[in-house]
Protein backbone atom coordinates (compact mmCIF):
# COMPACT_ATOMS: atom_id res chain seq x y z
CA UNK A 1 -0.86 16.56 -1.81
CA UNK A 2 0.11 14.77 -4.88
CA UNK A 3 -2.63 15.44 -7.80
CA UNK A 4 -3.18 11.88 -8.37
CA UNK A 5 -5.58 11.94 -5.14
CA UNK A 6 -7.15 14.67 -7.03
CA UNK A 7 -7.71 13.04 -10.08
CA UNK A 8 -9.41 10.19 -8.50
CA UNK A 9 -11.53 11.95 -6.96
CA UNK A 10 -12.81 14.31 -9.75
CA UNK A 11 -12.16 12.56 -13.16
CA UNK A 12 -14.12 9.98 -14.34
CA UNK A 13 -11.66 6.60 -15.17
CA UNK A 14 -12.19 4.04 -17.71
CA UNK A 15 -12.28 0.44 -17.08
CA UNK A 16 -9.30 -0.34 -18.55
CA UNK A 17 -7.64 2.63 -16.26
CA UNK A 18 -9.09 1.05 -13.43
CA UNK A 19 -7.57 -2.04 -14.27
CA UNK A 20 -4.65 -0.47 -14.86
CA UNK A 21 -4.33 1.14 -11.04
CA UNK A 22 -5.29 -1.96 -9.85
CA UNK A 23 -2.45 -3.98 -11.44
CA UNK A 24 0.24 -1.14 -9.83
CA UNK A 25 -1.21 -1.07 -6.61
CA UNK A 26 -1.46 -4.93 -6.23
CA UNK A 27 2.21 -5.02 -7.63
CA UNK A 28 3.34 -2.76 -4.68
CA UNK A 29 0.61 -3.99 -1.94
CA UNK A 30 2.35 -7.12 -2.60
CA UNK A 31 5.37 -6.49 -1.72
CA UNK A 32 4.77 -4.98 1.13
CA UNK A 33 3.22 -7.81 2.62
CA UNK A 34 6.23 -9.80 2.08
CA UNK A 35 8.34 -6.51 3.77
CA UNK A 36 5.79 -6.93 6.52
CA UNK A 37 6.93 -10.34 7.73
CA UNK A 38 10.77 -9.68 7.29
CA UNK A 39 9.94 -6.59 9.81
CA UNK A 40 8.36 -8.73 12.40
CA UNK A 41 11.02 -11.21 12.36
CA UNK A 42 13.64 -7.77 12.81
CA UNK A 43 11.37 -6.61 15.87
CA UNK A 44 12.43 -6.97 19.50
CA UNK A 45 9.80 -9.27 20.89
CA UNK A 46 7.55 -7.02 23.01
CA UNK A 47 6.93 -5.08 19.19
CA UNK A 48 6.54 -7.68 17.32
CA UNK A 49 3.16 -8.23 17.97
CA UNK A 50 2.06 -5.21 17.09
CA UNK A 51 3.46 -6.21 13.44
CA UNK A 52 1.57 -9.24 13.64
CA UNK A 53 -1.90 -8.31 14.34
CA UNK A 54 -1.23 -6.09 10.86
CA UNK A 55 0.01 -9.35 8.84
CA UNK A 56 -2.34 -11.14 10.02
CA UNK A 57 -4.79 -8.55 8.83
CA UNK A 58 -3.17 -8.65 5.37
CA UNK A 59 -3.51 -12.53 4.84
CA UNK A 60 -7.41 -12.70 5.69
CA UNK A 61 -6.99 -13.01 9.45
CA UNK A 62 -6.00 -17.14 8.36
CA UNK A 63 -8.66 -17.59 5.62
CA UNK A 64 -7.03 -16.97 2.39
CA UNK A 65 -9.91 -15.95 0.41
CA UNK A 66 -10.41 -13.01 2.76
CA UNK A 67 -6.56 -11.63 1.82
CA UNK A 68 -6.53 -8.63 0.79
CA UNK A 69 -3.81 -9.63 -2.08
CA UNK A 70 -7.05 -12.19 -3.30
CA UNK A 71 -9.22 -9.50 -2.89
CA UNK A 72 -7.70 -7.18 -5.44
CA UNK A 73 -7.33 -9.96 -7.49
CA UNK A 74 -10.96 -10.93 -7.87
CA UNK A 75 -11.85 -6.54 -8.08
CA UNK A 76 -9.44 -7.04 -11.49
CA UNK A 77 -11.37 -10.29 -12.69
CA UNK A 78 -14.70 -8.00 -12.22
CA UNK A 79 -13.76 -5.83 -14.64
CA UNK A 80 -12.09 -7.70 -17.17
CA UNK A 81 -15.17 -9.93 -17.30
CA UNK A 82 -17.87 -7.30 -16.83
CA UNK A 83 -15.84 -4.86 -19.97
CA UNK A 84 -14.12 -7.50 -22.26
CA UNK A 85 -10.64 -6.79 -21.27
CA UNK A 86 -8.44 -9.03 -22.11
CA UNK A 87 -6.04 -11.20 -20.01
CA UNK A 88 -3.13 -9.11 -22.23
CA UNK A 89 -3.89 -5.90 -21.55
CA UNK A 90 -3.26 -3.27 -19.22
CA UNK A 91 -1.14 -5.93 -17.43
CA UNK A 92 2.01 -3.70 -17.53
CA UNK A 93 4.23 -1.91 -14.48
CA UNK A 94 4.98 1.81 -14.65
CA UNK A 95 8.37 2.66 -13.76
CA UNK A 96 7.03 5.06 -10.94
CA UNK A 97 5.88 2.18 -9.14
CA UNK A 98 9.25 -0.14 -9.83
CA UNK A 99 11.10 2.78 -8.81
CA UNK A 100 8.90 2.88 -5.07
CA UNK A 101 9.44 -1.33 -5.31
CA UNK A 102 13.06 -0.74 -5.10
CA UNK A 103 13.54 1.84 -2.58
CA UNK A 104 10.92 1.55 0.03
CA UNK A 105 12.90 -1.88 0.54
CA UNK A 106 15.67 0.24 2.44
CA UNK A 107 12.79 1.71 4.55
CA UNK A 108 11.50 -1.63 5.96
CA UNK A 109 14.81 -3.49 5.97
CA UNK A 110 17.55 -0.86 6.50
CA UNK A 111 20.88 -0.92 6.73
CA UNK A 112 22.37 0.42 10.24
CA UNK A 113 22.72 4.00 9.71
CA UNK A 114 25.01 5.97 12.24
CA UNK A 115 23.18 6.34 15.60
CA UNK A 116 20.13 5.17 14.14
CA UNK A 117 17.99 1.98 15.48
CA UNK A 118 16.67 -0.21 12.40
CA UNK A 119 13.60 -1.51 14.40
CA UNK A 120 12.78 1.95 15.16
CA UNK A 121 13.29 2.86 11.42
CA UNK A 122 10.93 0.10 10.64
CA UNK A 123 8.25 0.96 12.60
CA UNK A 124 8.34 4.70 11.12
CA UNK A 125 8.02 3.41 7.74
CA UNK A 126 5.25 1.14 8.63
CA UNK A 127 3.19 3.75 10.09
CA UNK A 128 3.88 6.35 7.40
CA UNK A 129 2.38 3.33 4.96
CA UNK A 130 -0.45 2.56 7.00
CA UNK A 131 -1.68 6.57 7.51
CA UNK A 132 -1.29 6.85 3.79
CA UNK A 133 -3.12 4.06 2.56
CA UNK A 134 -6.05 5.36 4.48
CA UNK A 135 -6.21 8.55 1.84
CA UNK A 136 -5.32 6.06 -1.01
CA UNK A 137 -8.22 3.45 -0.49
CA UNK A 138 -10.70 6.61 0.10
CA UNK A 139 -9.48 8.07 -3.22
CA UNK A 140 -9.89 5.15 -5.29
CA UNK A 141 -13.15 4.18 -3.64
CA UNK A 142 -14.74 7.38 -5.14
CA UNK A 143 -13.12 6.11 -8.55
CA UNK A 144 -14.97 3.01 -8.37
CA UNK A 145 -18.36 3.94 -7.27
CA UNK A 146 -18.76 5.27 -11.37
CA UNK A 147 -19.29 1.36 -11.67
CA UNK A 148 -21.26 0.40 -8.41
CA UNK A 149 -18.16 -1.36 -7.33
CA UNK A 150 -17.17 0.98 -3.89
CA UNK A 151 -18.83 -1.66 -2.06
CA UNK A 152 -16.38 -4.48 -3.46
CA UNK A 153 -14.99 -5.74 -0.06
CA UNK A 154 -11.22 -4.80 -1.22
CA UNK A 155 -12.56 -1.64 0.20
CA UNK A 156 -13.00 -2.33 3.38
CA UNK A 157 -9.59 -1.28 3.86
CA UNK A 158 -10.97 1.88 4.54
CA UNK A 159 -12.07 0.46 7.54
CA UNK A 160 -9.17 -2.16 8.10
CA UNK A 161 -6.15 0.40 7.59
CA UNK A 162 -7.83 2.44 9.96
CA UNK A 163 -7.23 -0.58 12.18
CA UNK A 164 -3.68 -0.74 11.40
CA UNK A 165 -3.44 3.02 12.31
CA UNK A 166 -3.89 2.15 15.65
CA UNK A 167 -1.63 -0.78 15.47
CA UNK A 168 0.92 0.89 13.76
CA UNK A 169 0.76 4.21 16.23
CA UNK A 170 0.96 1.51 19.24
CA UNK A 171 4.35 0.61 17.38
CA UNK A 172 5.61 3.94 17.30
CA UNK A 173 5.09 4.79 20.66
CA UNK A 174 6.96 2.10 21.81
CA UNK A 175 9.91 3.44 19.93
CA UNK A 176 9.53 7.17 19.70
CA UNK A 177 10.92 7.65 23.68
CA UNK A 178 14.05 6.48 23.10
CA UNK A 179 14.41 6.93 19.19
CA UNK A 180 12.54 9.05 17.91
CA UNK A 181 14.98 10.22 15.34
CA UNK A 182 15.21 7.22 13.86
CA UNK A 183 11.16 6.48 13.91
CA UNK A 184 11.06 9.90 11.72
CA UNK A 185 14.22 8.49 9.51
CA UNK A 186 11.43 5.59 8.29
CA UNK A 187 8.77 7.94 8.17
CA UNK A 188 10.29 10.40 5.71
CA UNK A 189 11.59 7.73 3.92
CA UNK A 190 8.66 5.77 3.04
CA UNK A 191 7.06 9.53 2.41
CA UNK A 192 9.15 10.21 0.26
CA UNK A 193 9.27 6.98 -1.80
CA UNK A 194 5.60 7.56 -2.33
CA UNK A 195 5.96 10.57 -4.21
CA UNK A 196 7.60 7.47 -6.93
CA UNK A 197 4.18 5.05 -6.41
CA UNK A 198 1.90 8.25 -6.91
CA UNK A 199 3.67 8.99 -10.04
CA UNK A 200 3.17 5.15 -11.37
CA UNK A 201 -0.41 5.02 -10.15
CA UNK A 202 -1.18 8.35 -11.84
CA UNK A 203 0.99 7.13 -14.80
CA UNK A 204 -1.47 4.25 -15.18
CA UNK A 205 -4.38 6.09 -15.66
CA UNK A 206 -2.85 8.68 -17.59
CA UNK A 207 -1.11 6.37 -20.53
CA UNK A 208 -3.17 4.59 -22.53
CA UNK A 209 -0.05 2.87 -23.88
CA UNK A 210 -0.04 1.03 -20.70
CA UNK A 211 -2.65 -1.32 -22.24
């Protein structure tokens, strides 16, 4: 497990390192909303639904001000309000994270790798992002409750993602009898990209010259 799960957990963050995490992870939460609709569009039509249901999920279930991307958004304005931090700080990307932004691209829009199905692919990497971000949202819940602010409704993710588990196991399991190699090809690749966002997230708590 990478140590940044760890740290959030155990060590006591700052405001401005909260902030900080929060900027990365909306930066990358972002885009994979965006990767999320390209994917349903590249589904056969009896799995596209699946993808959907977890869009839909994303984008406040039709009511924008119960996105998730507004969500974050507003957890950022708490802070910055409640602590005095200015609009100018702590407003910066690590390069862990741009690193993840460029390559998990490849996992939810691949090319057509020998003997390998790209919906399949797709669906591996979806799932592998939607088991993780269950132990991400838990993580940085305990980092927020220093501040009375692990009730914030951004977390209900915990309970949301564990909605998209299901949804994004359902996807699998339409796949995995016929291709299951290439369901594992997007699962270790969107693992493995992660080991680049976990850097940048820990980065952003870590540097203080990220402010």
């Amino acid at each position: 497990r990478h140590r940044l799960f760890e740290h959030l957990r155990s060590k006591p963050l700052s405001p401005e390192q909260l902030v900080r995490l929060l900027v990365n992870y909306g930066a990358h939460a972002s885009l994979l909303r965006r990767l999320l609709l390209r994917a349903a569009a590249a589904m056969p039509e009896k799995a596209v639904g699946f993808v959907l249901e977890n869009v839909r999920n994303e984008y406040g279930n039709g009511e924008w001000s119960r996105s998730h991307g507004l969500q974050v958004i507003d957890l950022i304005a708490i802070l910055r309000e409640r602590f005095a931090i200015p609009e100018s700080r702590c407003s910066g990307i690590e390069n862990g994270v741009r690193l993840y932004m460029r390559s998990v691209v490849a996992c939810y829009i691949p090319d057509s790798p020998s003997g390998l199905y790209r919906p399949a692919i797709t669906a591996g990497a979806i799932t592998a992002t939607e088991i993780m971000a269950l132990e991400e949202f838990a993580a940085m819940q305990k980092a927020f409750a220093r501040f009375g602010l692990d009730e914030h409704v951004w977390f209900d993710h915990v309970v949301v993602e564990a909605e998209h588990r299901d949804e994004s196991l359902a996807l699998v399991q339409y796949f995995l009898p016929e291709h299951q190699t290439s369901v594992e090809h997007g699962l270790a690749g969107v693992l493995e990209a992660n080991v680049n966002l976990y850097d940048g997230l820990l980065a952003s708590i870590e540097n203080e010259g990220s402010c």
